[in-house]
C-alpha atoms as a PDB file:
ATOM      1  CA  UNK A   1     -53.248 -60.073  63.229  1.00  0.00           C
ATOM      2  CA  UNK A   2     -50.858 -57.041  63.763  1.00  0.00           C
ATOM      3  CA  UNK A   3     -49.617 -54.674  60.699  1.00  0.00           C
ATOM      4  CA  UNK A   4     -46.568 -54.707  62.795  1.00  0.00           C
ATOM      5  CA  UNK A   5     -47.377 -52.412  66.079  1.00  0.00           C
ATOM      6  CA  UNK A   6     -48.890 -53.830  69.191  1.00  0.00           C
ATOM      7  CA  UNK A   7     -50.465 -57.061  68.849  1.00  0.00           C
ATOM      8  CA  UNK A   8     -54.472 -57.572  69.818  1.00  0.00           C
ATOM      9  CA  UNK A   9     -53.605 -59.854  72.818  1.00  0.00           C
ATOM     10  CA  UNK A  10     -51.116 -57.381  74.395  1.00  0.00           C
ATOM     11  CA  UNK A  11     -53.971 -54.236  74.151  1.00  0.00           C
ATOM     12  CA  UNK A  12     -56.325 -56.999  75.806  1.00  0.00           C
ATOM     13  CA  UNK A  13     -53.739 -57.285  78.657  1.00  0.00           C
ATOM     14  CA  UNK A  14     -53.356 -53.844  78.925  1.00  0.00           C
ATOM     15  CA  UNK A  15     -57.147 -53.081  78.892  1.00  0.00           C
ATOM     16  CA  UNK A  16     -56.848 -55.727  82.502  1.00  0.00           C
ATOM     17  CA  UNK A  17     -54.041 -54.428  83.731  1.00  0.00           C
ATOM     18  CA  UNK A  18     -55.736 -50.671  83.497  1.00  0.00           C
ATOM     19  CA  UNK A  19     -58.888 -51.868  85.212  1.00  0.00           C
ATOM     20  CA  UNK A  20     -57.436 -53.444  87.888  1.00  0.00           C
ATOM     21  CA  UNK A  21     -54.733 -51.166  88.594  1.00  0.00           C
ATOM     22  CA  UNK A  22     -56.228 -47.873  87.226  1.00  0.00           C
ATOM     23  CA  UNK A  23     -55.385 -45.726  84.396  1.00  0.00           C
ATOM     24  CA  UNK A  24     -52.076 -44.353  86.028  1.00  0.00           C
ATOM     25  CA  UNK A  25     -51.002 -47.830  87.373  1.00  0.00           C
ATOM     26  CA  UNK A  26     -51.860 -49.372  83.844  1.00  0.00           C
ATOM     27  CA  UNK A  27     -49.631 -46.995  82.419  1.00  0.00           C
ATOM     28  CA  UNK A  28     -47.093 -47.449  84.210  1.00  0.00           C
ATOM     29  CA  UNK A  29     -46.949 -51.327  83.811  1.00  0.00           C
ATOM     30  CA  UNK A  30     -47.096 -50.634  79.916  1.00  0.00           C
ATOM     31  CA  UNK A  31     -43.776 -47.739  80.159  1.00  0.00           C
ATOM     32  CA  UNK A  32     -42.172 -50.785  82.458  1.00  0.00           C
ATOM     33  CA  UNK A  33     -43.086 -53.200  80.527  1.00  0.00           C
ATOM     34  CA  UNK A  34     -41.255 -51.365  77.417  1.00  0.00           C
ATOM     35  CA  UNK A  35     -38.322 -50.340  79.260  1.00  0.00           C
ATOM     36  CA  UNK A  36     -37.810 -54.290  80.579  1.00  0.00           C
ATOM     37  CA  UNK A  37     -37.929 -55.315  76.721  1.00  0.00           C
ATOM     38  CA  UNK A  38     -35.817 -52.959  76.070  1.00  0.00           C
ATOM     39  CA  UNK A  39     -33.089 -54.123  78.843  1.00  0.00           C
ATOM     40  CA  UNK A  40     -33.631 -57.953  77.972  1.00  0.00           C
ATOM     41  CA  UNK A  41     -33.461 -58.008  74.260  1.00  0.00           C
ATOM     42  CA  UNK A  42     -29.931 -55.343  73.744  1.00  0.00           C
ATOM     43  CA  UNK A  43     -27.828 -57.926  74.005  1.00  0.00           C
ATOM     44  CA  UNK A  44     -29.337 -60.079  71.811  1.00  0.00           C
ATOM     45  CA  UNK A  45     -29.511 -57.023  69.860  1.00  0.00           C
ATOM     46  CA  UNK A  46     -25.997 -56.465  70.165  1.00  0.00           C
ATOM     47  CA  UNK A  47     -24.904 -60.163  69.091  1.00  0.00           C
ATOM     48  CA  UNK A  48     -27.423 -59.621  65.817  1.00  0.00           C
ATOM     49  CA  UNK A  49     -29.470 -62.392  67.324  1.00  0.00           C
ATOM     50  CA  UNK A  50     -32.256 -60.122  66.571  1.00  0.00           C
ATOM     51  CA  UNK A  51     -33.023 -57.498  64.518  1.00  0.00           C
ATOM     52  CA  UNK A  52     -35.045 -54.840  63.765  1.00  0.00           C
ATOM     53  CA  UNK A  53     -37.934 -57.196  62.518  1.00  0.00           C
ATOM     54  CA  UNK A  54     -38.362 -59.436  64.911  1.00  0.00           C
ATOM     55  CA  UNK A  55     -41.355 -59.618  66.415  1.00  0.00           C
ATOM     56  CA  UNK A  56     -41.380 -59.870  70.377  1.00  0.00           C
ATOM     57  CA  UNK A  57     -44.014 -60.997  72.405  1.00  0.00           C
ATOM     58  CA  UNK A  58     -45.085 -58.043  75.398  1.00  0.00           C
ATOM     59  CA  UNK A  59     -46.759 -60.216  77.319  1.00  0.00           C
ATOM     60  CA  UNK A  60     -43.975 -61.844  79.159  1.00  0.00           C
ATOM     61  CA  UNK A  61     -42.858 -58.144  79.965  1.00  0.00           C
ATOM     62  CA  UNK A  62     -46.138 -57.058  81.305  1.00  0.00           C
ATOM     63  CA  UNK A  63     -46.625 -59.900  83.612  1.00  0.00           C
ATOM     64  CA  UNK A  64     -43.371 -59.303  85.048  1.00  0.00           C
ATOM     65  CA  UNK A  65     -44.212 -55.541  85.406  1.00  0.00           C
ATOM     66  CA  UNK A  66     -47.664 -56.273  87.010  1.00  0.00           C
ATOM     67  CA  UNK A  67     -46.550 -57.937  89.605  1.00  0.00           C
ATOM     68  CA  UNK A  68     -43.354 -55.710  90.058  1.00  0.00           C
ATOM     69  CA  UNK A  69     -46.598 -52.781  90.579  1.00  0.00           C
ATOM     70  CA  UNK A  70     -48.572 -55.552  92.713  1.00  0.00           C
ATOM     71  CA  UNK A  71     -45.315 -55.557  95.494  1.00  0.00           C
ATOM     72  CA  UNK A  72     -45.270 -52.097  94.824  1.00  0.00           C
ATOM     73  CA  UNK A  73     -48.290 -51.264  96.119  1.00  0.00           C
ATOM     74  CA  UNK A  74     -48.461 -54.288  98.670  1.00  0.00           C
ATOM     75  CA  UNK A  75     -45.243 -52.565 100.243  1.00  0.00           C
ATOM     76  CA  UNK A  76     -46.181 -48.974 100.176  1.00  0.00           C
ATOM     77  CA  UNK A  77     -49.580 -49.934 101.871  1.00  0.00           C
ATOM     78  CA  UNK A  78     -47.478 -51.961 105.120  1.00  0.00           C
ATOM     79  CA  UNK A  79     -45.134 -48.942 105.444  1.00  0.00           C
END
């Protein structure tokens, strides 16, 4: 259970995220992941849908910005 940061299961993601993709690629599905959240849930913000207290699941976001870094990578190598 959380005290109200990240949650247990979303440091477990990020733990496989950062061994497959390394410690820079890990990071940067984790600052993606963040900024994606951050994107989806302002106009719900906006609309006071949500608020300050909610609590959001990351995982959602990080599987969207893993395999945003997976094409990523898969295009950069074919160039």
């Amino acid at each position: 259970m959380s005290s109200g940061g990240v949650g247990l299961g979303d440091m477990v993601f990020c733990s496989f995220v950062a061994s497959i993709f390394g410690i820079a690629g890990g990071m940067s599905v984790l600052f993606l992941s963040n900024w994606l959240a951050a994107i989806a849930l302002l106009p719900l913000y906006l609309r006071k849908k949500v608020s300050n207290r909610t609590k959001i699941p990351m995982i959602p976001f990080q599987y969207v910005s893993g395999l945003f870094i997976i094409i990523l990578m898969y295009c950069n190598k074919n160039m």
